[in-house]
N, C-alpha and C. Protein backbone atom coordinates (compact mmCIF):
# COMPACT_ATOMS: atom_id res chain seq x y z
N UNK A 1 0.84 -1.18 0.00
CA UNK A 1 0.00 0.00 0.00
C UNK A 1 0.89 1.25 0.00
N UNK A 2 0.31 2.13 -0.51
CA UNK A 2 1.06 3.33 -0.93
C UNK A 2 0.67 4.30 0.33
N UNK A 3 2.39 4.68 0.78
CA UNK A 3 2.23 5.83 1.29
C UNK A 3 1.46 7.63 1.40
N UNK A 4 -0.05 7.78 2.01
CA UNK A 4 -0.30 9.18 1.38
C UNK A 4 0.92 10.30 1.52
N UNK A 5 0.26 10.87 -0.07
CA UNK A 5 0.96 12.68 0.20
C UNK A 5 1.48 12.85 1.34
N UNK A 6 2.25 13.76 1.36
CA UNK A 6 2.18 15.09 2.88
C UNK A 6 2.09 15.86 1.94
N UNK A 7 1.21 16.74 2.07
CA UNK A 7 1.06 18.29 2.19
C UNK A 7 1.80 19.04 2.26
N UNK A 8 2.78 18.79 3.36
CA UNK A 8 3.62 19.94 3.68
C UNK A 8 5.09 19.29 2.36
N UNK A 9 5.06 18.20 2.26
CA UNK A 9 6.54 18.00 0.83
C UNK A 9 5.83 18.82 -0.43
N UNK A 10 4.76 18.59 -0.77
CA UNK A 10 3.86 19.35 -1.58
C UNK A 10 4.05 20.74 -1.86
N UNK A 11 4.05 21.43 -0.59
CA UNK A 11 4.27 22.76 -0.28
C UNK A 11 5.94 23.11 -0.55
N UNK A 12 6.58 22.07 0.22
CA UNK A 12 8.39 22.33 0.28
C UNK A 12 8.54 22.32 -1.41
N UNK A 13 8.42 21.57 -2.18
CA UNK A 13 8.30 21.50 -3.66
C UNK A 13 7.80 22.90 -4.37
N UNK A 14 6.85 23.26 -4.33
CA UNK A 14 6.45 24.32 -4.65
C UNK A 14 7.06 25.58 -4.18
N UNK A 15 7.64 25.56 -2.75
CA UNK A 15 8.41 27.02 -1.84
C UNK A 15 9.06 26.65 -2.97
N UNK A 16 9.85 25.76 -2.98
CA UNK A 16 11.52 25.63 -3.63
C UNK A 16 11.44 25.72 -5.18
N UNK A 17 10.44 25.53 -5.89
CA UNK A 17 10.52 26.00 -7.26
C UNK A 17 10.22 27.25 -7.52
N UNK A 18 9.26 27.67 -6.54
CA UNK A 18 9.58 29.67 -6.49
C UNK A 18 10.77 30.46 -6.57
N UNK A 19 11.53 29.56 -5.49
CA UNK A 19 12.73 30.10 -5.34
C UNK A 19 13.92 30.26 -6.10
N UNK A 20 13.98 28.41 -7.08
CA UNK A 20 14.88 28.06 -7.97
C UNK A 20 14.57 29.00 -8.83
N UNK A 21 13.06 28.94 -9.55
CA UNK A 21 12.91 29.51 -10.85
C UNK A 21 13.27 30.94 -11.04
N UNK A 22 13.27 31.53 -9.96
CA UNK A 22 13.20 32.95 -9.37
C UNK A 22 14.49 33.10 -9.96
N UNK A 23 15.49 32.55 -9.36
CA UNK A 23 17.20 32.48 -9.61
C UNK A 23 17.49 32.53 -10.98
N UNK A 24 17.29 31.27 -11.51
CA UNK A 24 17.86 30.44 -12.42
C UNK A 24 16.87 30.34 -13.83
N UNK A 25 15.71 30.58 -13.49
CA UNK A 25 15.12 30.44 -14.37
C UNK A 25 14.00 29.31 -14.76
N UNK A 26 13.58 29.06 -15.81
CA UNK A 26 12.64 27.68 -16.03
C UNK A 26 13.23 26.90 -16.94
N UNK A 27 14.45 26.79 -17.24
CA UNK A 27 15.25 25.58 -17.34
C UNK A 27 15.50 25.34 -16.00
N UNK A 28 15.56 25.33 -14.96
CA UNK A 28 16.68 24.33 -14.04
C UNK A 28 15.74 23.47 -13.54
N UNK A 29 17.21 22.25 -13.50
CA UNK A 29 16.42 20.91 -13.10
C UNK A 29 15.86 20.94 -12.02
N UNK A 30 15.01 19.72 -12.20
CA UNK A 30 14.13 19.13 -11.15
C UNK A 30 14.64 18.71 -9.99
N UNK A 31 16.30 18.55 -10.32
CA UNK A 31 16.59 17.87 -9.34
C UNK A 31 17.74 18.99 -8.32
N UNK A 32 17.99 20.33 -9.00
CA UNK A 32 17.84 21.23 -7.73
C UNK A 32 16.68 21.58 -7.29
N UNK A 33 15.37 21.68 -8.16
CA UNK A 33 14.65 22.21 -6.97
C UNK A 33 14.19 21.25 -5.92
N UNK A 34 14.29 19.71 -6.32
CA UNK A 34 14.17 18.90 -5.31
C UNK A 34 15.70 18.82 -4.24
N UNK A 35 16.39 19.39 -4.12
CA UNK A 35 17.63 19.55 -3.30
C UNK A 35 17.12 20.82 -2.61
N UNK A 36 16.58 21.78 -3.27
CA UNK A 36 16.08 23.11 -2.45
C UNK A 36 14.89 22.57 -1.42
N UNK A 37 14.30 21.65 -2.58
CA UNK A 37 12.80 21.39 -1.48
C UNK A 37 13.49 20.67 0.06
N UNK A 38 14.35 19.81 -0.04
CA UNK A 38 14.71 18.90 0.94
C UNK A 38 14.19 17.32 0.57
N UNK A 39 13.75 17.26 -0.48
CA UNK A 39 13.52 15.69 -0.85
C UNK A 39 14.53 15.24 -1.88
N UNK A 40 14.03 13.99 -2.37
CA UNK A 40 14.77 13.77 -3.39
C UNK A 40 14.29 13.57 -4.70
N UNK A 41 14.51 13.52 -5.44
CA UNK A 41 14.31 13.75 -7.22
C UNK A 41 12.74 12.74 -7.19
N UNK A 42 13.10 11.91 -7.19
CA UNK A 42 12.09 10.60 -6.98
C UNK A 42 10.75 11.17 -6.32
N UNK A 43 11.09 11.76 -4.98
CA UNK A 43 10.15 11.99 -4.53
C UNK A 43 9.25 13.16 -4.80
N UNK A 44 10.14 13.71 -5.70
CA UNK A 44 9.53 15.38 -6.48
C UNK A 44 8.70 14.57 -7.35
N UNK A 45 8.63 13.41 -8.33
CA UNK A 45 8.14 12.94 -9.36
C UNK A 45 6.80 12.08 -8.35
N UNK A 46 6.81 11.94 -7.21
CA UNK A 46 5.73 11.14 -6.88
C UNK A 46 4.09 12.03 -6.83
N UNK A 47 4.98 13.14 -6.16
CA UNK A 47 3.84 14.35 -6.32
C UNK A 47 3.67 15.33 -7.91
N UNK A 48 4.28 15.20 -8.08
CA UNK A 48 4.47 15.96 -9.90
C UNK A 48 4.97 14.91 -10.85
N UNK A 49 3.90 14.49 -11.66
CA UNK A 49 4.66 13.11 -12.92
C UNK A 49 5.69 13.67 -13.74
N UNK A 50 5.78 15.36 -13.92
CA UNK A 50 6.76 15.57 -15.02
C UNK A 50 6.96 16.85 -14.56
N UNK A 51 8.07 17.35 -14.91
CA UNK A 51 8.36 18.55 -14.85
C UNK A 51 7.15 19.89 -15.28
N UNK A 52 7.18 19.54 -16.51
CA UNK A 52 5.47 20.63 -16.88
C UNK A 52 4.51 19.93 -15.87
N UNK A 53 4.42 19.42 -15.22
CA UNK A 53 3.06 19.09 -14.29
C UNK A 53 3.16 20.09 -13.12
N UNK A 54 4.44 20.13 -12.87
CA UNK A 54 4.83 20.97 -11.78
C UNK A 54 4.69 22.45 -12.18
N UNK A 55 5.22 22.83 -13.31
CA UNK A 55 4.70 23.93 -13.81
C UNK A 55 3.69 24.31 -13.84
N UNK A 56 2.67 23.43 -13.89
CA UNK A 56 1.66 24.34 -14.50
C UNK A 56 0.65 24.06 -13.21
N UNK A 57 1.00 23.09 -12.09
CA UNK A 57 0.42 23.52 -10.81
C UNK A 57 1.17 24.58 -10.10
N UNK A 58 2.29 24.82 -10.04
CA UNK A 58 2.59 26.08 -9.53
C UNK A 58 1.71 27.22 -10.43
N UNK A 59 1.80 27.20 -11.44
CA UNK A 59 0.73 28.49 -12.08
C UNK A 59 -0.51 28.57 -11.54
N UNK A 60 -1.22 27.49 -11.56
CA UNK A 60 -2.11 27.43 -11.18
C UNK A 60 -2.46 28.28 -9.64
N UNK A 61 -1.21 27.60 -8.88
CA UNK A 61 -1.01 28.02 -7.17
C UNK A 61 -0.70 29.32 -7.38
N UNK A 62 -0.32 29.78 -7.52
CA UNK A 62 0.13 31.24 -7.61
C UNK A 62 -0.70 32.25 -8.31
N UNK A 63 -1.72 32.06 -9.47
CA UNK A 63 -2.60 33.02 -10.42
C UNK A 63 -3.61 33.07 -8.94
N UNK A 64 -3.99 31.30 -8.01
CA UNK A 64 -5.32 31.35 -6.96
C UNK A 64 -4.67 32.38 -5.97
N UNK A 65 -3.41 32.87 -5.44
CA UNK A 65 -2.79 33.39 -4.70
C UNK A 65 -3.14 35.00 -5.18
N UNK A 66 -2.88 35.09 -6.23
CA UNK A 66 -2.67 36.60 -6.99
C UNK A 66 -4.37 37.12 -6.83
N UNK A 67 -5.26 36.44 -6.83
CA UNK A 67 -6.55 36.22 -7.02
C UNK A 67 -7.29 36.95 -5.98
N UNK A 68 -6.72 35.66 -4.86
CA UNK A 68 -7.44 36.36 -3.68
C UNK A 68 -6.60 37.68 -2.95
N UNK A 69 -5.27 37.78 -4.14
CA UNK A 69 -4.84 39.11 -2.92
C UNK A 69 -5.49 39.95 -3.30
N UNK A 70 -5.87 40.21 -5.15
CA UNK A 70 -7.01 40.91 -5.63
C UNK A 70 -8.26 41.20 -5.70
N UNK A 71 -8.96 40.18 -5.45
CA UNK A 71 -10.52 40.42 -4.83
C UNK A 71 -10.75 40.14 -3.98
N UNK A 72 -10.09 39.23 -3.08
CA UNK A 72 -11.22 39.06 -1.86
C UNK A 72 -11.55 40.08 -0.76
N UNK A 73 -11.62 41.55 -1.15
CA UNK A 73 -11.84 42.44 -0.43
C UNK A 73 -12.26 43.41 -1.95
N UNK A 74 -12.61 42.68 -3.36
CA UNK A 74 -12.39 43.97 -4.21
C UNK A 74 -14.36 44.77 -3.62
N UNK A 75 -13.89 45.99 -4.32
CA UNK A 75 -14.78 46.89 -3.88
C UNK A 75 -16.36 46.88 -4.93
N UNK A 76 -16.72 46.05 -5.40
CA UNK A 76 -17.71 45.43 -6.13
C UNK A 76 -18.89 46.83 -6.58
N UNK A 77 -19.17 47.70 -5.64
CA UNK A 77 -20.15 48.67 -6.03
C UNK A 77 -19.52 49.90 -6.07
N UNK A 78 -18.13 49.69 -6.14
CA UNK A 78 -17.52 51.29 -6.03
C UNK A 78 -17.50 51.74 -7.85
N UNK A 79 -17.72 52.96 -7.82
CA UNK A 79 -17.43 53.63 -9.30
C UNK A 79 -16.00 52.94 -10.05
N UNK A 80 -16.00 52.83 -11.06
CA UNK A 80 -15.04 52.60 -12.18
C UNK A 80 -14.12 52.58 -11.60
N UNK A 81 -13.74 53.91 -11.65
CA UNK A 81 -12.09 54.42 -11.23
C UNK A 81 -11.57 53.96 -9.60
N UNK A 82 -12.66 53.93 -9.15
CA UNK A 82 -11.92 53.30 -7.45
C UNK A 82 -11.83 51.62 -7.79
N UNK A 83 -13.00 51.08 -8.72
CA UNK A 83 -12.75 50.00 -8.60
C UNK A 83 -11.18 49.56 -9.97
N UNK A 84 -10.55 50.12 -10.71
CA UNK A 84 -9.67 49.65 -11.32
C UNK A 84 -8.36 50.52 -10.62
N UNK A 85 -8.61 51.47 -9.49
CA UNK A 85 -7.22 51.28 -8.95
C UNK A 85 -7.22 50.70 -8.07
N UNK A 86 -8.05 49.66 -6.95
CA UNK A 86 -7.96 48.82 -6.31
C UNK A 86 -7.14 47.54 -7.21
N UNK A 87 -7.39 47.35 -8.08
CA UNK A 87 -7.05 46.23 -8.79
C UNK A 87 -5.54 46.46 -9.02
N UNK A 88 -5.49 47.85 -9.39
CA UNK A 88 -3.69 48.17 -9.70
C UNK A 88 -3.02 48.39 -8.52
N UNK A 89 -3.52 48.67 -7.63
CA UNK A 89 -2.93 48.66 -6.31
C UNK A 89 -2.43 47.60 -5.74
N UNK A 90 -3.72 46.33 -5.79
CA UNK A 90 -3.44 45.06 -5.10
C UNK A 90 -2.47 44.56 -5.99
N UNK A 91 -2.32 44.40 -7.51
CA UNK A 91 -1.17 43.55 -8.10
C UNK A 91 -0.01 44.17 -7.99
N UNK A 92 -0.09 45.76 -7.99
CA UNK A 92 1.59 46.27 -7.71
C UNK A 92 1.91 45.86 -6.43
N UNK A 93 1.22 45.70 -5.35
CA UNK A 93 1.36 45.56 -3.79
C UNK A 93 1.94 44.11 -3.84
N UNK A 94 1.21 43.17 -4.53
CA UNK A 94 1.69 41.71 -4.45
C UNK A 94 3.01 41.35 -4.93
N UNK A 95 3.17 42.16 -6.00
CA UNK A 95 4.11 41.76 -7.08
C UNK A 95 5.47 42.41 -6.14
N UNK A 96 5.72 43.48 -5.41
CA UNK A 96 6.58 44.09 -4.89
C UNK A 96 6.49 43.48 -2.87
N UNK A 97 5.62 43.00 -2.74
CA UNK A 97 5.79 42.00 -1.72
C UNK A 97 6.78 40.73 -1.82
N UNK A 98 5.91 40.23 -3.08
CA UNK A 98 6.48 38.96 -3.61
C UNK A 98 7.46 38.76 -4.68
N UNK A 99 8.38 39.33 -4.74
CA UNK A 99 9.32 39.43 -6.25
C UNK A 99 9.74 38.26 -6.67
N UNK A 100 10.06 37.31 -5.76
CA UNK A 100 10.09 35.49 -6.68
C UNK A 100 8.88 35.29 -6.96
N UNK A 101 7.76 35.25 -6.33
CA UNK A 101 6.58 34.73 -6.83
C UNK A 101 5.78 35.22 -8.13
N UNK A 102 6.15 36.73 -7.81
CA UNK A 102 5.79 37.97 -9.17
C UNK A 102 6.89 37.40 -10.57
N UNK A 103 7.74 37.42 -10.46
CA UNK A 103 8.84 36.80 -10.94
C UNK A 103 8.53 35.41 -11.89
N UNK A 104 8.34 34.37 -11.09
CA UNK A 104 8.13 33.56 -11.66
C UNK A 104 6.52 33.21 -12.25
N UNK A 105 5.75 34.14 -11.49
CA UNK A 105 4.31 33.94 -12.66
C UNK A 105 4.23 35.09 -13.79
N UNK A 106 5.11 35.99 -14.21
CA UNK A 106 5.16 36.46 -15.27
C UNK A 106 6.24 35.25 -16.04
N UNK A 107 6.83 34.83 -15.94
CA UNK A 107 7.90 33.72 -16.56
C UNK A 107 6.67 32.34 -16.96
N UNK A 108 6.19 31.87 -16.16
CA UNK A 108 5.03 31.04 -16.41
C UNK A 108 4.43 31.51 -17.65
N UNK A 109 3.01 33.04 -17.20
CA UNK A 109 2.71 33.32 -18.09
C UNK A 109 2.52 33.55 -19.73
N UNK A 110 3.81 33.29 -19.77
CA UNK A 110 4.54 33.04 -21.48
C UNK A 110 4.96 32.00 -21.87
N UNK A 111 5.16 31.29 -20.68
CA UNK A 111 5.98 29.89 -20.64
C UNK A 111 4.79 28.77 -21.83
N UNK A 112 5.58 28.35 -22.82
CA UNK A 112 5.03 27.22 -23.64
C UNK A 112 4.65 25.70 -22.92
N UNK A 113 5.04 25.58 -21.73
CA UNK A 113 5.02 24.68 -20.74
C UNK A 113 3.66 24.40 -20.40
N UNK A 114 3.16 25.81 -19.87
CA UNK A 114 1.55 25.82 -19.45
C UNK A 114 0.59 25.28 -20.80
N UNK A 115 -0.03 24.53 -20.27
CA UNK A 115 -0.69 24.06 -21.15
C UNK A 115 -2.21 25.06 -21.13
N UNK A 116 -3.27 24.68 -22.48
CA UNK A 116 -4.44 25.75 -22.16
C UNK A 116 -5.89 25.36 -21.08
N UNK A 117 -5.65 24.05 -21.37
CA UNK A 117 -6.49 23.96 -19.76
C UNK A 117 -5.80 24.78 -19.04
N UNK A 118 -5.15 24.59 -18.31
CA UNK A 118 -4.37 25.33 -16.88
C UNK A 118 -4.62 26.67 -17.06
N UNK A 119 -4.50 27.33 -18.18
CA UNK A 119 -4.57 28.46 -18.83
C UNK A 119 -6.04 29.02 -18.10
N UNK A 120 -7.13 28.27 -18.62
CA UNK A 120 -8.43 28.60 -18.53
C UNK A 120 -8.71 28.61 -16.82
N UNK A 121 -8.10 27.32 -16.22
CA UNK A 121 -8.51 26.62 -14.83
C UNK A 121 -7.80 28.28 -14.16
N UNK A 122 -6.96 28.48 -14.09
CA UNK A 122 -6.35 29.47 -13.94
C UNK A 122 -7.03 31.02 -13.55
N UNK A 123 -7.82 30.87 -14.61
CA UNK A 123 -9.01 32.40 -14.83
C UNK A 123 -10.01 32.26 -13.84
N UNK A 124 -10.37 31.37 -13.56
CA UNK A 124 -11.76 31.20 -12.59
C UNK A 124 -11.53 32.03 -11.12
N UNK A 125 -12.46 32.38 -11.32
CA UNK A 125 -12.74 33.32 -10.07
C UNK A 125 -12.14 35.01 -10.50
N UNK A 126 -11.71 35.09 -11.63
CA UNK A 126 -11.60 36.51 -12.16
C UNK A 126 -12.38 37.15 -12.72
N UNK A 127 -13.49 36.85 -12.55
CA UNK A 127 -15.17 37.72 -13.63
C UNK A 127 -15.39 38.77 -13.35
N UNK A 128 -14.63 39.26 -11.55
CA UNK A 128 -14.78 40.43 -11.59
C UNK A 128 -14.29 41.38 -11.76
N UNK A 129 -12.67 41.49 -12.41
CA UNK A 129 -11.91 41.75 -12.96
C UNK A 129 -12.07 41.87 -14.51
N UNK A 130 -12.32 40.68 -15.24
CA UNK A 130 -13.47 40.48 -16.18
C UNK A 130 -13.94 41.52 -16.52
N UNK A 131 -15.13 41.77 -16.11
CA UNK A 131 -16.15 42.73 -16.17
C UNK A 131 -15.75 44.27 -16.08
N UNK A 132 -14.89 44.23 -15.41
CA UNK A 132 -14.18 45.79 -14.69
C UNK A 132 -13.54 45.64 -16.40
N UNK A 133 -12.47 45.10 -16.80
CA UNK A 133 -12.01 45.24 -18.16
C UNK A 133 -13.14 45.57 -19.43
N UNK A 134 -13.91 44.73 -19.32
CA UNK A 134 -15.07 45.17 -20.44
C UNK A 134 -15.52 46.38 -20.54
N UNK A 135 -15.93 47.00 -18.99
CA UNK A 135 -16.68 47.84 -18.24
C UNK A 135 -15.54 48.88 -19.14
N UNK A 136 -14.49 49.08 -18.60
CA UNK A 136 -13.49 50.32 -19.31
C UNK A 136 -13.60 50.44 -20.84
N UNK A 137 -13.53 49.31 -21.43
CA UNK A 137 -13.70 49.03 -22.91
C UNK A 137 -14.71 49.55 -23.48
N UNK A 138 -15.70 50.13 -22.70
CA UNK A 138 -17.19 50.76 -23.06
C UNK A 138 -17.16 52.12 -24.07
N UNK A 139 -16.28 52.89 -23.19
CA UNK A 139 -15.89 54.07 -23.93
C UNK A 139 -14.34 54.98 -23.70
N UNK A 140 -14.03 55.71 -23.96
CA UNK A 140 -13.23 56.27 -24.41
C UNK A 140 -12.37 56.32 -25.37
N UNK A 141 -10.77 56.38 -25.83
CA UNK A 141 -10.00 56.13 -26.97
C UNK A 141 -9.90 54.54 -27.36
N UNK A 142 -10.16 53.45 -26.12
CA UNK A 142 -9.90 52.07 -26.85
C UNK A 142 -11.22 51.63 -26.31
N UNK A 143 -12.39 52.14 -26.79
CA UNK A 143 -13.71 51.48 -26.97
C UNK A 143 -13.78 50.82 -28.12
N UNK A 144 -14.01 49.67 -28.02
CA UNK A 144 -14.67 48.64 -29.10
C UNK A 144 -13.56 47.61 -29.13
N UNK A 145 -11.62 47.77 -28.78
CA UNK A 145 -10.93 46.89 -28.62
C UNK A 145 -11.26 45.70 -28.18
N UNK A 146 -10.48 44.79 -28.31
CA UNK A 146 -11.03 43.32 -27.93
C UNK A 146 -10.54 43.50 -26.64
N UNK A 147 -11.45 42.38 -25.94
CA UNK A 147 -11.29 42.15 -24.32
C UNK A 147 -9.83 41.93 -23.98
N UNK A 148 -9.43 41.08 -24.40
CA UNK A 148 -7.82 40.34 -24.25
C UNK A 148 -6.48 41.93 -24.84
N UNK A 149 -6.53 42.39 -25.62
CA UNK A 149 -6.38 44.03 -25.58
C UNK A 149 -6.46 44.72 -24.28
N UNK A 150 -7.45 44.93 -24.14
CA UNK A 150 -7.57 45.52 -22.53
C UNK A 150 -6.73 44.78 -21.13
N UNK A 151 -7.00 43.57 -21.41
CA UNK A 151 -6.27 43.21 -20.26
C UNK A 151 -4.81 43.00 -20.50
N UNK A 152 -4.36 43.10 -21.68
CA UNK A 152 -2.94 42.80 -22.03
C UNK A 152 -2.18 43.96 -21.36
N UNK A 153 -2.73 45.29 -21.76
CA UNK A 153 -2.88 46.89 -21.33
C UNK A 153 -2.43 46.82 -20.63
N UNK A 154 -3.56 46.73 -19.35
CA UNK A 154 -3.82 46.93 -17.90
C UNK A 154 -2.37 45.89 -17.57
N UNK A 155 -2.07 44.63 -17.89
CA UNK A 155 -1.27 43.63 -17.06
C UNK A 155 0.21 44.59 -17.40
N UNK A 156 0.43 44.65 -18.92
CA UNK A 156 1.73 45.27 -19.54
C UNK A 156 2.31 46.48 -18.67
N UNK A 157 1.01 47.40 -17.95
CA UNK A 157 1.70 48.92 -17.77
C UNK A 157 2.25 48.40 -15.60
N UNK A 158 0.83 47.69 -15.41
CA UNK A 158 1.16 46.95 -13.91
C UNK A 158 2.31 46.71 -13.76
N UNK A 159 3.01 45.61 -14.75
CA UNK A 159 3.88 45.21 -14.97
C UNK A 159 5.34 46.12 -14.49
N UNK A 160 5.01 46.77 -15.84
CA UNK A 160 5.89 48.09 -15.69
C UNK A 160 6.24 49.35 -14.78
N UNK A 161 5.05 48.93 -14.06
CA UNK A 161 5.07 50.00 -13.10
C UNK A 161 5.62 48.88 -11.73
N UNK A 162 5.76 48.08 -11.59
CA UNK A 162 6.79 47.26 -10.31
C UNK A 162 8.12 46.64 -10.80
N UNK A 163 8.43 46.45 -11.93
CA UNK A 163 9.94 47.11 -12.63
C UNK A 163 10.47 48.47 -11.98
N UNK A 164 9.64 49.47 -12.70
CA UNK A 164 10.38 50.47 -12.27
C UNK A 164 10.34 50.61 -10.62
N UNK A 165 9.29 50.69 -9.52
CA UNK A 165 9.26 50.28 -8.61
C UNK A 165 10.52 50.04 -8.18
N UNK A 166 11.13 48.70 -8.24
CA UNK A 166 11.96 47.89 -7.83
C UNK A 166 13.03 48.28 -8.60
N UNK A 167 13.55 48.96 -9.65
CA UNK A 167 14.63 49.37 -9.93
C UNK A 167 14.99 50.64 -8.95
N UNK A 168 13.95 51.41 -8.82
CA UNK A 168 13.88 53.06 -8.30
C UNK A 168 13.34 52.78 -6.59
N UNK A 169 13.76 52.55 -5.62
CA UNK A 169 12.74 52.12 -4.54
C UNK A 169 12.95 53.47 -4.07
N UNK A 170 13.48 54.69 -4.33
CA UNK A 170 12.93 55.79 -3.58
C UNK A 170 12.19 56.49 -4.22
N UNK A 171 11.69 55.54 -4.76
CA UNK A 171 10.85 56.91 -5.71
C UNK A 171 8.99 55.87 -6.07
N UNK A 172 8.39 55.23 -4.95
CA UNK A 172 7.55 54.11 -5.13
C UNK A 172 6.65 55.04 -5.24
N UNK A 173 5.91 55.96 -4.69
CA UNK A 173 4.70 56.59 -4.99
C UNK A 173 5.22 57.25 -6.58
N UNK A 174 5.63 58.11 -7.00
CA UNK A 174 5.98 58.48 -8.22
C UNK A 174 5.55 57.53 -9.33
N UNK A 175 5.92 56.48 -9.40
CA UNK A 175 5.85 55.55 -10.09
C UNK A 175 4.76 54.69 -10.11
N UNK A 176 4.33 54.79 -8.70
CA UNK A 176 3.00 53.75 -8.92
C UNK A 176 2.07 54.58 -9.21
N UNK A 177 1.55 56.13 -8.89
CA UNK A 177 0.86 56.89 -9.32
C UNK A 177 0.75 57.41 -10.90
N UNK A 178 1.98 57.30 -11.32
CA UNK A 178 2.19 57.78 -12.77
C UNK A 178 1.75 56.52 -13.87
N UNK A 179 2.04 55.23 -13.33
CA UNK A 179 1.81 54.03 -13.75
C UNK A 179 0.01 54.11 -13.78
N UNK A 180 -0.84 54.28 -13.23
CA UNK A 180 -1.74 54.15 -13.13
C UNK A 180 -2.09 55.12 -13.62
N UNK A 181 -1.93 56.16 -13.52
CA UNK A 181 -2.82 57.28 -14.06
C UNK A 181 -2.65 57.58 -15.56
N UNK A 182 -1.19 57.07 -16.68
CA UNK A 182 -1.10 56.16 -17.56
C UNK A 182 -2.17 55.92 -18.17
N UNK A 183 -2.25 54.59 -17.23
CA UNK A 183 -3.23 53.09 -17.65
C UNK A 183 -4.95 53.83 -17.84
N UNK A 184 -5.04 54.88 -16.90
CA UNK A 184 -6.48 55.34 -16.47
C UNK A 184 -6.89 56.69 -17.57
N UNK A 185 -6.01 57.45 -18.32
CA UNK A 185 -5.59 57.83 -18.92
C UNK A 185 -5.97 57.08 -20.66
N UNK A 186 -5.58 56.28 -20.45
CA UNK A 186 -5.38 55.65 -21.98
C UNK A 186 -7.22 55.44 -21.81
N UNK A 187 -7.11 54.78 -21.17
CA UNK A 187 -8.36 53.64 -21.29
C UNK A 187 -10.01 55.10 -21.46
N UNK A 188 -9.45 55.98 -20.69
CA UNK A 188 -10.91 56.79 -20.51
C UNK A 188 -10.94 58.28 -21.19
N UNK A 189 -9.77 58.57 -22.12
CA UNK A 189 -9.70 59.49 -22.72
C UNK A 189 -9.96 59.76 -23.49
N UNK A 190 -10.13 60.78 -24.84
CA UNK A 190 -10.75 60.77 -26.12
C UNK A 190 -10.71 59.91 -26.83
């Protein structure tokens, strides 16, 4: 009979591929991040069958992470503009909390690894984010753009605005204000 999971090797696997990928990138083997985790190679493969398996549950773990740092307090009846700088607030806040984790789910994100299930499984629980994107798309200079447009936008300038962030750290309001007002800017202007 087969030994169950632990949870917590589960978890050590996952800390430690944050960490590796963070470093090194999404080539490095499986078998440092199973030396980071504290197990061994074998035992990385009992909980993950393949390397992309592991990938694309860490994506998974990390988009549900990014998720709830973003809505589970989002402001659902507030006007437009309070409700899409809550949204730019919480991902610059996460992303500059978390710089391996920010790190390695923009590296994911592009990554050919992720497959498009995971892709989709991934989105759930973002409708209200969703909607807030459409909602902007209504009018101003990029009314009528496609949805995926808008959010490319909004992710690209976020993005950019915890780059500079983290290149410039005395200068974080400057940047996160200018970053957003940008983004708020484009989206609601002539």
């Amino acid at each position: 009979m087969a030994r169950p999971k632990s949870p917590e090797k589960r978890e050590a696997i996952l800390a430690a591929a944050v960490q590796v990928i963070a470093e090194q990138g999404l080539s490095v083997s499986t078998s440092k991040i199973a030396r980071v985790a504290g197990v061994s190679e074998g035992s990385l493969f009992t909980y993950f069958e393949t390397k992309e398996t592991l990938l694309n549950e860490l994506y998974v773990e990390l988009k549900a992470e990014v998720r709830a740092n973003m809505l589970d307090t989002y402001p659902a009846h507030a006007n437009l503009e309070v409700r899409a700088r809550y949204i730019w607030d919480m991902y610059v806040r996460f992303g500059l909390a978390h710089p391996d984790k920010y790190k390695v789910i923009t590296q994911l994100s592009v990554s050919d690894s992720i497959w498009e299930q995971t892709k989709r499984l991934s989105m759930e629980g973002y409708e209200a984010l969703h909607a807030m994107v459409q909602e902007l798309f209504t009018y101003g200079a990029l009314k009528d753009q496609p949805y995926e447009f808008g959010t490319a936008l909004l992710l690209s300038l976020m993005n950019m605005t915890i780059e500079f962030i983290a290149h410039h750290p005395t200068e974080v309001e400057r940047f996160w204000d200018a970053g957003f007002t940008a983004f708020w800017n484009a989206v609601t202007g002539p």
